[in-house]
N, C-alpha and C. Protein backbone atom coordinates (compact mmCIF):
# COMPACT_ATOMS: atom_id res chain seq x y z
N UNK A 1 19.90 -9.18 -8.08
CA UNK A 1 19.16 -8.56 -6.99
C UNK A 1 20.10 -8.42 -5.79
N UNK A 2 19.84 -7.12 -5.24
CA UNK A 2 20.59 -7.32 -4.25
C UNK A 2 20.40 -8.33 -3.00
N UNK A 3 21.02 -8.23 -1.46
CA UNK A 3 20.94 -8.97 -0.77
C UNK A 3 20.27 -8.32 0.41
N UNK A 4 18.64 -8.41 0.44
CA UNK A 4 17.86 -8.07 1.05
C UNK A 4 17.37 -9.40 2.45
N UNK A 5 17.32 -9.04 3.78
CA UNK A 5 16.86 -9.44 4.69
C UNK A 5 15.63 -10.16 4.27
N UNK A 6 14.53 -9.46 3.68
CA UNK A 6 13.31 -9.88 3.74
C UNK A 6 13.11 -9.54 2.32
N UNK A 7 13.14 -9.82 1.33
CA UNK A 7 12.86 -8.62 0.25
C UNK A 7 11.37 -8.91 -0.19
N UNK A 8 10.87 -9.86 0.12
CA UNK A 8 9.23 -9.73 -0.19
C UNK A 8 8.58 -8.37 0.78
N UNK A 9 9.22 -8.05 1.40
CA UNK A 9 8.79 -6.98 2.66
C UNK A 9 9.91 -5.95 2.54
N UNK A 10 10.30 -6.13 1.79
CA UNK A 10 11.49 -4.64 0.95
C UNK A 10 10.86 -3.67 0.29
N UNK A 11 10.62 -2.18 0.20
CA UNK A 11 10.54 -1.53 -1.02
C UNK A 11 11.76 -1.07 -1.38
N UNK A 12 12.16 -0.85 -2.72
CA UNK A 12 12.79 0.34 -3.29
C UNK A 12 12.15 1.30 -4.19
N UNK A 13 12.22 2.28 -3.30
CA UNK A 13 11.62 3.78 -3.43
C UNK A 13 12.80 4.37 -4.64
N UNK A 14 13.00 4.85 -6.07
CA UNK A 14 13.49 5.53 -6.76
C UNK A 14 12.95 6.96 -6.06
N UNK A 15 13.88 8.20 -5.82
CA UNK A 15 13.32 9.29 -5.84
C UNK A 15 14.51 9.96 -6.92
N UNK A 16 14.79 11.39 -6.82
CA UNK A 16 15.99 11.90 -8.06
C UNK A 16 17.50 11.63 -7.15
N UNK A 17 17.43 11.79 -6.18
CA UNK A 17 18.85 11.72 -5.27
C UNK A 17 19.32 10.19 -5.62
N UNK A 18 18.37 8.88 -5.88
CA UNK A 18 18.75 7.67 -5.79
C UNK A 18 17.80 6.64 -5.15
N UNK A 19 18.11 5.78 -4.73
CA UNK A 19 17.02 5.08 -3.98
C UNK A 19 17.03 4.59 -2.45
N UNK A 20 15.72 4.85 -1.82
CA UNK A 20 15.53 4.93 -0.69
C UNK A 20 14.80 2.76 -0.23
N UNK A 21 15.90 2.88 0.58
CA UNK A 21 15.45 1.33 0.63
C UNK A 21 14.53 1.31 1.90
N UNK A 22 13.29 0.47 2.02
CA UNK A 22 12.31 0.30 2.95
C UNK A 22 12.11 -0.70 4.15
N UNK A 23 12.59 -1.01 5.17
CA UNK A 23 11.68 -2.41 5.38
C UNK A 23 10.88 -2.08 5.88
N UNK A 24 9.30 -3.11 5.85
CA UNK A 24 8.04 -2.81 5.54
C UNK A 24 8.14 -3.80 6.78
N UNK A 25 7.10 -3.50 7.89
CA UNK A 25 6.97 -4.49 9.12
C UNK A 25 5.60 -5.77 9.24
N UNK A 26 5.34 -6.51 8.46
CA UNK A 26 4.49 -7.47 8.38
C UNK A 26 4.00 -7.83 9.77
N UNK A 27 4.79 -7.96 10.97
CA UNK A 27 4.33 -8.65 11.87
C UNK A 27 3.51 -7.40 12.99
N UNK A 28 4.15 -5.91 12.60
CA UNK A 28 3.42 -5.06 13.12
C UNK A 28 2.16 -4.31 12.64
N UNK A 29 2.14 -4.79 11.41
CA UNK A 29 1.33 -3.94 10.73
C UNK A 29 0.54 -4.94 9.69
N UNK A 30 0.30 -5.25 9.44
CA UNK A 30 -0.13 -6.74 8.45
C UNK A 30 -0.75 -5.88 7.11
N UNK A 31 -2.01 -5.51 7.49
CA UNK A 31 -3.00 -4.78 6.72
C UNK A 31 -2.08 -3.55 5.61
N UNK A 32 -1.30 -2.84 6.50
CA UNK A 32 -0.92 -1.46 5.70
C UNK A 32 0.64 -2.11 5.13
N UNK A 33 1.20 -2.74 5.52
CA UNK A 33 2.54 -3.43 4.80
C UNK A 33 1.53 -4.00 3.30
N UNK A 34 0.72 -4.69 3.14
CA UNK A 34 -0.37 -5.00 2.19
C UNK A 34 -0.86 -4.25 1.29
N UNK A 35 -1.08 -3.28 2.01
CA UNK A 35 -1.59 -1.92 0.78
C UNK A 35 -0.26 -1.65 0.39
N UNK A 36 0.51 -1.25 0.32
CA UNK A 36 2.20 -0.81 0.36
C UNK A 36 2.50 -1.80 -1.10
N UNK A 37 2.67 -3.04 -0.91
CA UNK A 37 3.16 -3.54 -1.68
C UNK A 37 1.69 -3.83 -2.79
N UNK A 38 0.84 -3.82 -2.64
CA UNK A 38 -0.06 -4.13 -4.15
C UNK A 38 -0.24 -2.55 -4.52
N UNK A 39 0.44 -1.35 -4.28
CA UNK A 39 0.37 -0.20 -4.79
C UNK A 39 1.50 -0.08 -5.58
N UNK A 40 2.51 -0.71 -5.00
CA UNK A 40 4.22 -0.53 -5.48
C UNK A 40 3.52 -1.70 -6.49
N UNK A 41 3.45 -2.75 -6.64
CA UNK A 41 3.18 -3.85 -7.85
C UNK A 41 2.12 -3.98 -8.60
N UNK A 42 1.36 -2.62 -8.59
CA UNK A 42 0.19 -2.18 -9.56
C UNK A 42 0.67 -0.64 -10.36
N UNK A 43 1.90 -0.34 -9.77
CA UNK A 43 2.85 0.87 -10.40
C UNK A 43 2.04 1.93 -9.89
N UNK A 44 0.53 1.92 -8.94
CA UNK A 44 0.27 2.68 -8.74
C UNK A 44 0.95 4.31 -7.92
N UNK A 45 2.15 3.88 -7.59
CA UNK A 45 3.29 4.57 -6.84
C UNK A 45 3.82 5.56 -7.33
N UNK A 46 4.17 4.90 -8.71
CA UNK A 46 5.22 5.08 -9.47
C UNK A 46 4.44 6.97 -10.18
N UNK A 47 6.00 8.03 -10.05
CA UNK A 47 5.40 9.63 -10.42
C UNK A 47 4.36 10.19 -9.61
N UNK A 48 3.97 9.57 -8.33
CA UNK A 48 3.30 10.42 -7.18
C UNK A 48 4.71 11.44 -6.62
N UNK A 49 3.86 12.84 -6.37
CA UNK A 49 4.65 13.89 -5.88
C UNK A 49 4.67 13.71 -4.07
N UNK A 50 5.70 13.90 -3.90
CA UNK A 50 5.72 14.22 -2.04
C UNK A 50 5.03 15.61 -2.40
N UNK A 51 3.61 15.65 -1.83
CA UNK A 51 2.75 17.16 -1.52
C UNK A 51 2.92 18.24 -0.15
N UNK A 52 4.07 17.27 0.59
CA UNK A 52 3.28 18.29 1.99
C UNK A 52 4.95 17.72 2.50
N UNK A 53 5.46 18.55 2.28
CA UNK A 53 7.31 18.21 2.99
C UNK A 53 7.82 19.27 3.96
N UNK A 54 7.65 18.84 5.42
CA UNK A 54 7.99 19.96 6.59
C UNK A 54 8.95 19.96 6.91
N UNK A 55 10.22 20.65 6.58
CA UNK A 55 11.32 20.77 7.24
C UNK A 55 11.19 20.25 9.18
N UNK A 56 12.29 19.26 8.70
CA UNK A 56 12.47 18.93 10.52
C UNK A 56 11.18 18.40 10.72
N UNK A 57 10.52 17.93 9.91
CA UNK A 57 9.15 17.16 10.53
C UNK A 57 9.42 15.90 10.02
N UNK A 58 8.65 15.86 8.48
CA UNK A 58 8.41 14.53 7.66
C UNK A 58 7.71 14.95 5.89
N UNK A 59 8.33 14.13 5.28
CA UNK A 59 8.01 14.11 3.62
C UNK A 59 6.99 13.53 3.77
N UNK A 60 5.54 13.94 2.90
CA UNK A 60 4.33 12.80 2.70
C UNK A 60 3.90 12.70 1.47
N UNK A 61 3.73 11.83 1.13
CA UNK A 61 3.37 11.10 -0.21
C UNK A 61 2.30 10.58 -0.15
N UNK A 62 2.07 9.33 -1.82
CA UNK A 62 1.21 8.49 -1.71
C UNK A 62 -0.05 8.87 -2.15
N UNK A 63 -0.69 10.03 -2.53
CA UNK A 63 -1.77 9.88 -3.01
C UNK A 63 -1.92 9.66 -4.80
N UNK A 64 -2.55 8.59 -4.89
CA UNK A 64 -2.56 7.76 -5.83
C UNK A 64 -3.38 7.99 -7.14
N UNK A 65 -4.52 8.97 -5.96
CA UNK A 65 -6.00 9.39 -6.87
C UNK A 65 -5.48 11.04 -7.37
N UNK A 66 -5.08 12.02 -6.99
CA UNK A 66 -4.33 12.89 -7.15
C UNK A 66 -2.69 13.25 -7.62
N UNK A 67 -2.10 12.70 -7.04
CA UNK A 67 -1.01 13.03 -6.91
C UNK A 67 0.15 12.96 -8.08
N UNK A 68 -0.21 12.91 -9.24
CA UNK A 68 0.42 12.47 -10.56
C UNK A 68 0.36 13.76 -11.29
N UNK A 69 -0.37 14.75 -10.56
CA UNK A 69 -0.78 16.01 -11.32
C UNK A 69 0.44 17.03 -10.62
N UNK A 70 1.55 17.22 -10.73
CA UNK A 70 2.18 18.38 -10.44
C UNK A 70 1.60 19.74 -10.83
N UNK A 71 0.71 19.77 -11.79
CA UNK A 71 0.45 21.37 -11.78
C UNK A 71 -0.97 21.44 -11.46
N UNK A 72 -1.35 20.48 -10.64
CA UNK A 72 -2.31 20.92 -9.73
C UNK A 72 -2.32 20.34 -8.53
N UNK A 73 -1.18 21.06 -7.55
CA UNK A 73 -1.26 20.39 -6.31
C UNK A 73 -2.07 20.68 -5.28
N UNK A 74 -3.26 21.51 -6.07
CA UNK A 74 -4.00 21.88 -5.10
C UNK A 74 -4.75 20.59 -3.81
N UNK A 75 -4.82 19.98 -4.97
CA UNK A 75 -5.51 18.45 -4.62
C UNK A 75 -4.80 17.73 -4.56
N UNK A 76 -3.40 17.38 -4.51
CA UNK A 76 -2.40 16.42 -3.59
C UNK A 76 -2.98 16.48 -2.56
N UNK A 77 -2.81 15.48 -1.91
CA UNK A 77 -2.88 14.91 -0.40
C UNK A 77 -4.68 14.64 -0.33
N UNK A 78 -5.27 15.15 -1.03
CA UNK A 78 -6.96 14.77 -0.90
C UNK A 78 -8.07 13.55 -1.11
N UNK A 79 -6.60 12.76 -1.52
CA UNK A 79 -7.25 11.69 -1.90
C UNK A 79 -6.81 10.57 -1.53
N UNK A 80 -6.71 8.94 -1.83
CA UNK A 80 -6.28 7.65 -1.52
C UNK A 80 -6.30 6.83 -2.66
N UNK A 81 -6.67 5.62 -2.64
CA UNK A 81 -6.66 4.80 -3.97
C UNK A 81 -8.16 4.40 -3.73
N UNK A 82 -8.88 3.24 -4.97
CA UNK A 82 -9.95 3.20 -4.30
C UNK A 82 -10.14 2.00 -3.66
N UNK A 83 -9.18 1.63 -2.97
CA UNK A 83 -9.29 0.64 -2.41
C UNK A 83 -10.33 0.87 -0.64
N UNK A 84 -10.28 0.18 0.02
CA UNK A 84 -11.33 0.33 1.66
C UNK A 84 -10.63 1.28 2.15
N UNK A 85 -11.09 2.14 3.33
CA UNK A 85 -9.49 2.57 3.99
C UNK A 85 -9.77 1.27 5.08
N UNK A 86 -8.49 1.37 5.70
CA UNK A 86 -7.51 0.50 6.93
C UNK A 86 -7.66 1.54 7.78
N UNK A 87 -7.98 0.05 8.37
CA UNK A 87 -8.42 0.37 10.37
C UNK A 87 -6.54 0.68 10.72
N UNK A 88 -7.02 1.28 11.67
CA UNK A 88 -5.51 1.51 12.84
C UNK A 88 -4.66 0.48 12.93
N UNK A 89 -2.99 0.36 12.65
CA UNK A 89 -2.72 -0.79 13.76
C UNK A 89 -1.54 0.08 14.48
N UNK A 90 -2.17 0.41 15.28
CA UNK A 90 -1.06 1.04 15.96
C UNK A 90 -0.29 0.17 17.24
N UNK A 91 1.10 0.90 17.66
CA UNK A 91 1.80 -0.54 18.29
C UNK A 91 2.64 0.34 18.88
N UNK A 92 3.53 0.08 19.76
CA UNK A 92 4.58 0.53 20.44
C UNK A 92 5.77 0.97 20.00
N UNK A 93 5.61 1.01 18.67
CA UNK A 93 7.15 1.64 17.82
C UNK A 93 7.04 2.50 17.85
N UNK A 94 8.11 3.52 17.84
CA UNK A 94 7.95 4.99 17.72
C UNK A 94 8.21 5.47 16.81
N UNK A 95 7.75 6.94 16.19
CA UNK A 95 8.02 7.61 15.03
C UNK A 95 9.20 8.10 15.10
N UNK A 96 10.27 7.53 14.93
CA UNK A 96 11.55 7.90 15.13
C UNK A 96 11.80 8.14 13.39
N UNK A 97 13.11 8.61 13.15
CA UNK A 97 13.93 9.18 11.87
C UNK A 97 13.53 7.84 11.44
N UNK A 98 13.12 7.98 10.01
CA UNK A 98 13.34 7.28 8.68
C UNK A 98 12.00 6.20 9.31
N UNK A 99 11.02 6.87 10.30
CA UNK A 99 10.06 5.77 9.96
C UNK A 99 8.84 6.24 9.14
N UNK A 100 8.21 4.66 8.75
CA UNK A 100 6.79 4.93 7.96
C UNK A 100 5.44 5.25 8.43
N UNK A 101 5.09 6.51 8.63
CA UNK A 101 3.95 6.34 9.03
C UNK A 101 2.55 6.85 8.19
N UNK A 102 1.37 5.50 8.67
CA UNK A 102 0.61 6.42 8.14
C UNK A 102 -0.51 7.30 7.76
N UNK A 103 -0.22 7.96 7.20
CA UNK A 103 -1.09 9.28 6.40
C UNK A 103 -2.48 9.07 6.85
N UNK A 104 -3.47 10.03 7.40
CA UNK A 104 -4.87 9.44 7.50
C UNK A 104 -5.21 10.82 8.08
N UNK A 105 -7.18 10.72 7.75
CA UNK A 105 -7.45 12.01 8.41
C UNK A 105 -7.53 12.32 9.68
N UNK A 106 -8.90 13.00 10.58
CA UNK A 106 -9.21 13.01 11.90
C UNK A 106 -9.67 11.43 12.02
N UNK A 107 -10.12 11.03 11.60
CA UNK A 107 -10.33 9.38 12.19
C UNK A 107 -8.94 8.32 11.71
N UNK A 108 -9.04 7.71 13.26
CA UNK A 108 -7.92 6.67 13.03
C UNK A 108 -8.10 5.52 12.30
N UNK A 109 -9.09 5.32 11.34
CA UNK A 109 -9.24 4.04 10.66
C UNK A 109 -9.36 4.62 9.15
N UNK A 110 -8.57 5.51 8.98
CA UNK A 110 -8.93 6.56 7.53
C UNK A 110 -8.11 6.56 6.41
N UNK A 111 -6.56 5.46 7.07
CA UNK A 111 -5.67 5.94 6.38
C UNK A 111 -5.64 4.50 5.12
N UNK A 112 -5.31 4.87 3.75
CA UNK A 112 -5.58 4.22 2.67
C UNK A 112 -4.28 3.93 1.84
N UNK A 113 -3.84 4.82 1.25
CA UNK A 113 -2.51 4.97 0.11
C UNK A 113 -1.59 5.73 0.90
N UNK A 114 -1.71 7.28 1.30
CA UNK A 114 -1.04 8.31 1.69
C UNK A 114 0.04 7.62 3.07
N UNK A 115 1.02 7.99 2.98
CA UNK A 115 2.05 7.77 4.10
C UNK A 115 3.20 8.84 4.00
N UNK A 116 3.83 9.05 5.55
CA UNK A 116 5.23 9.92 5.64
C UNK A 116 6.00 9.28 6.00
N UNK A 117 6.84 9.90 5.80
CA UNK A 117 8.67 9.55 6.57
C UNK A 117 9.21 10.24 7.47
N UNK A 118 9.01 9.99 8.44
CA UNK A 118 9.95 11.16 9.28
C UNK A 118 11.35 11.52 9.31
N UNK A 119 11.64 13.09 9.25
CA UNK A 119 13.27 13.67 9.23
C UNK A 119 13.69 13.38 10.09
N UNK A 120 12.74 13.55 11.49
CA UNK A 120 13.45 13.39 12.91
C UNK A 120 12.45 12.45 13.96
N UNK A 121 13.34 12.61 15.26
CA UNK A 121 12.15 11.70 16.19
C UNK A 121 10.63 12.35 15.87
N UNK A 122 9.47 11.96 16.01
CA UNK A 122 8.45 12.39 16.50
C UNK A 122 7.59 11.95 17.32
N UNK A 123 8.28 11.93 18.74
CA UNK A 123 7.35 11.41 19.58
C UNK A 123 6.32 11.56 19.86
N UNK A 124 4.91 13.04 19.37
CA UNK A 124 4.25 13.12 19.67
C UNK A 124 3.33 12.27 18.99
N UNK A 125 3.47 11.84 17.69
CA UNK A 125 2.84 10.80 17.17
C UNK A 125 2.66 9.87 17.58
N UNK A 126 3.64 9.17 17.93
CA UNK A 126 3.43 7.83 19.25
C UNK A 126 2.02 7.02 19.36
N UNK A 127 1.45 5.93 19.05
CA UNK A 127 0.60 5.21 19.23
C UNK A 127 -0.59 6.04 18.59
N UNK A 128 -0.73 7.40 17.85
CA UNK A 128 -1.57 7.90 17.29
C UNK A 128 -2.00 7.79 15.31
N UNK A 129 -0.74 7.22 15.11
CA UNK A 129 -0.52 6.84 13.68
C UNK A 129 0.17 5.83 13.86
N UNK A 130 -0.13 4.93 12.44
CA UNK A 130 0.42 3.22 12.20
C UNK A 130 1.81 3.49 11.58
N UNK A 131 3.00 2.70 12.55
CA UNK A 131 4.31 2.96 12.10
C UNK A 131 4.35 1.44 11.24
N UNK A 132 4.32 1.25 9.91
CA UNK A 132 4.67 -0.19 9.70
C UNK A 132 5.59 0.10 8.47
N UNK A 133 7.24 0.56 8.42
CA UNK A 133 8.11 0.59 7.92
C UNK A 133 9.46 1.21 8.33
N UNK A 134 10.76 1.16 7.91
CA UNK A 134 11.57 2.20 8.50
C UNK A 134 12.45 1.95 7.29
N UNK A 135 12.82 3.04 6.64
CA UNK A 135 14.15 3.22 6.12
C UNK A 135 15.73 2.42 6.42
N UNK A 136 15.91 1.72 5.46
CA UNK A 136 17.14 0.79 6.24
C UNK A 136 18.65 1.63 5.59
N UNK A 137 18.04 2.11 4.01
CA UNK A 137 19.07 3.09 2.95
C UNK A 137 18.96 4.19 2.83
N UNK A 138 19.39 5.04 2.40
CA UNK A 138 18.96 6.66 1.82
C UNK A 138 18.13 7.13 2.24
N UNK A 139 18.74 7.43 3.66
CA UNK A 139 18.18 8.43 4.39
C UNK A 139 17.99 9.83 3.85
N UNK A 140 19.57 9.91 3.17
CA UNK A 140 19.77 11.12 2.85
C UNK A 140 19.01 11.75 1.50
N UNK A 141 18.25 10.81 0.92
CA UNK A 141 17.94 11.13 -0.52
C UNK A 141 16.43 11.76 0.21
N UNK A 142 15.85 11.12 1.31
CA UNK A 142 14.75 11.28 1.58
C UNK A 142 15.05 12.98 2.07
N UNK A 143 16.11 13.41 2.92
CA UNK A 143 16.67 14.88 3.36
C UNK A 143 16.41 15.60 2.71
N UNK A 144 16.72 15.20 1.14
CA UNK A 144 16.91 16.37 0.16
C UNK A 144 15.49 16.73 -0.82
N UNK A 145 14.29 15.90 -0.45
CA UNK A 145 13.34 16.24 -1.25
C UNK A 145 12.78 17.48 -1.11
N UNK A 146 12.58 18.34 -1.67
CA UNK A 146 11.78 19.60 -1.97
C UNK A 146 11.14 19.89 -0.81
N UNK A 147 11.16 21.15 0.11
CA UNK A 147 9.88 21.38 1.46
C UNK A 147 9.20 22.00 0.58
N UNK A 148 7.60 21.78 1.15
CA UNK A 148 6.60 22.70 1.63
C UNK A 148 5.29 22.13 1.20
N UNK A 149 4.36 22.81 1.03
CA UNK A 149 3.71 22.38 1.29
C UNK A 149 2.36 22.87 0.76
N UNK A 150 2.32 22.46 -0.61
CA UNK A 150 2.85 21.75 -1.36
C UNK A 150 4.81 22.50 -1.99
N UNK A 151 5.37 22.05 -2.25
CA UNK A 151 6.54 22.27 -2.36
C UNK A 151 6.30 23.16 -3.79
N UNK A 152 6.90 23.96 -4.36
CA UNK A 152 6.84 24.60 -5.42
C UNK A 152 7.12 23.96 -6.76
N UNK A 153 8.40 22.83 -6.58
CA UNK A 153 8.58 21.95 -7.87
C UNK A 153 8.67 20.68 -6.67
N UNK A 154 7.58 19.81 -6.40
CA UNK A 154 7.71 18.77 -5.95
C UNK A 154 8.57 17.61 -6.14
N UNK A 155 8.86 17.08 -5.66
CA UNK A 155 9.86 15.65 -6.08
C UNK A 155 8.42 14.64 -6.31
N UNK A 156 8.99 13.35 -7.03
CA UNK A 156 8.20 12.75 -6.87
C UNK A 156 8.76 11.31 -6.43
N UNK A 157 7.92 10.41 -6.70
CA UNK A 157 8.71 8.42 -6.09
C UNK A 157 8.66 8.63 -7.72
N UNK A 158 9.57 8.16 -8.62
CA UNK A 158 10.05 7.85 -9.67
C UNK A 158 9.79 6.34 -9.62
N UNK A 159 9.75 5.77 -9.21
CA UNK A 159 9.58 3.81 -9.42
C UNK A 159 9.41 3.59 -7.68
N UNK A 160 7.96 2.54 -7.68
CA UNK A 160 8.42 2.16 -6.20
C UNK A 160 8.34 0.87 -6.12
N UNK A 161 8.71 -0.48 -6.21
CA UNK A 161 9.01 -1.66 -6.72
C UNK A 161 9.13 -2.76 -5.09
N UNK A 162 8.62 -3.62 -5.07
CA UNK A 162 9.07 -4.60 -4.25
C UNK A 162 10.50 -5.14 -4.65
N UNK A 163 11.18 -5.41 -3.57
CA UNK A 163 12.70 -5.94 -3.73
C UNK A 163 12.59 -7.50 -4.43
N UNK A 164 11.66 -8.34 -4.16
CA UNK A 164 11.81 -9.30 -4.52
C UNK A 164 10.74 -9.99 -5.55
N UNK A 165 10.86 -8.55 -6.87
CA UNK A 165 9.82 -8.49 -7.39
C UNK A 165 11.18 -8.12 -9.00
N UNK A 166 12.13 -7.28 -8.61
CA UNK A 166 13.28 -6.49 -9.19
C UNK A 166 14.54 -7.74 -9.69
């Protein structure tokens, strides 16, 4: 195994470029670092498509109930796992490059499985979505996933594994 800071609070994200390493923020986020890892260690992760990839915005993933179906992405992004959804924890980090944020509808207590990554800053998000991760590796693998929206041949998370699980 490699030599991870925290690796109970590590993901490694497989995508096709290689793997995207995670740290997951426990002390900011408790609840959604939680869903994160019993999704990655129920394989529920594992062959979800990024559905909705905005150039210069953010890659989003994660739907668990949908998202395994590449040839019907109509219904990517429409769904969650069936787990509760999670209340807000929103906090003073910002949506800066390579952070986790996440995914949820018009209500702030909505968000379940679904999460993005941001390409670049996004300050307008700011205290409006739960940041509880940031990219520490492969930034660049995250660069190269497929845009749009839904993307035409989607990428997907190929394996998403706790570090200290590997």
């Amino acid at each position: 195994m490699a030599d991870y800071k925290d690796p109970e609070n590590t993901i490694l994200m497989e995508v096709k470029g290689g793997t995207v390493v995670i740290e997951l923020l426990p002390d900011v986020a408790p609840e959604h670092t939680a869903r994160m890892k019993e999704l990655a260690r129920s394989g529920q992760y594992d062959g979800v498509v990024f559905h909705r990839v905005i150039d210069g915005f953010m890659a989003q993933t994660g739907d668990v109930e949908h998202g395994k179906d590449a040839g019907n992405m109509r219904r990517a992004g429409t769904g969650g796992s069936d787990m509760p959804d999670l209340p807000a924890e929103f906090s003073k980090l910002p949506h800066c490059r390579g952070s986790l944020g996440a995914a949820r509808s018009a209500n702030p207590n909505s968000a379940n499985s679904q999460f993005f990554i941001n390409f670049k800053d996004n300050d307008f998000l700011n205290g409006q979505y739960t940041v509880y991760g940031r990219v520490t590796s492969g930034m660049e693998h995250v660069d190269a996933i497929a845009k749009g929206e839904p993307p035409a041949n989607p990428d997907t998370m190929i394996s998403v594994k706790v570090a200290a699980d590997v």
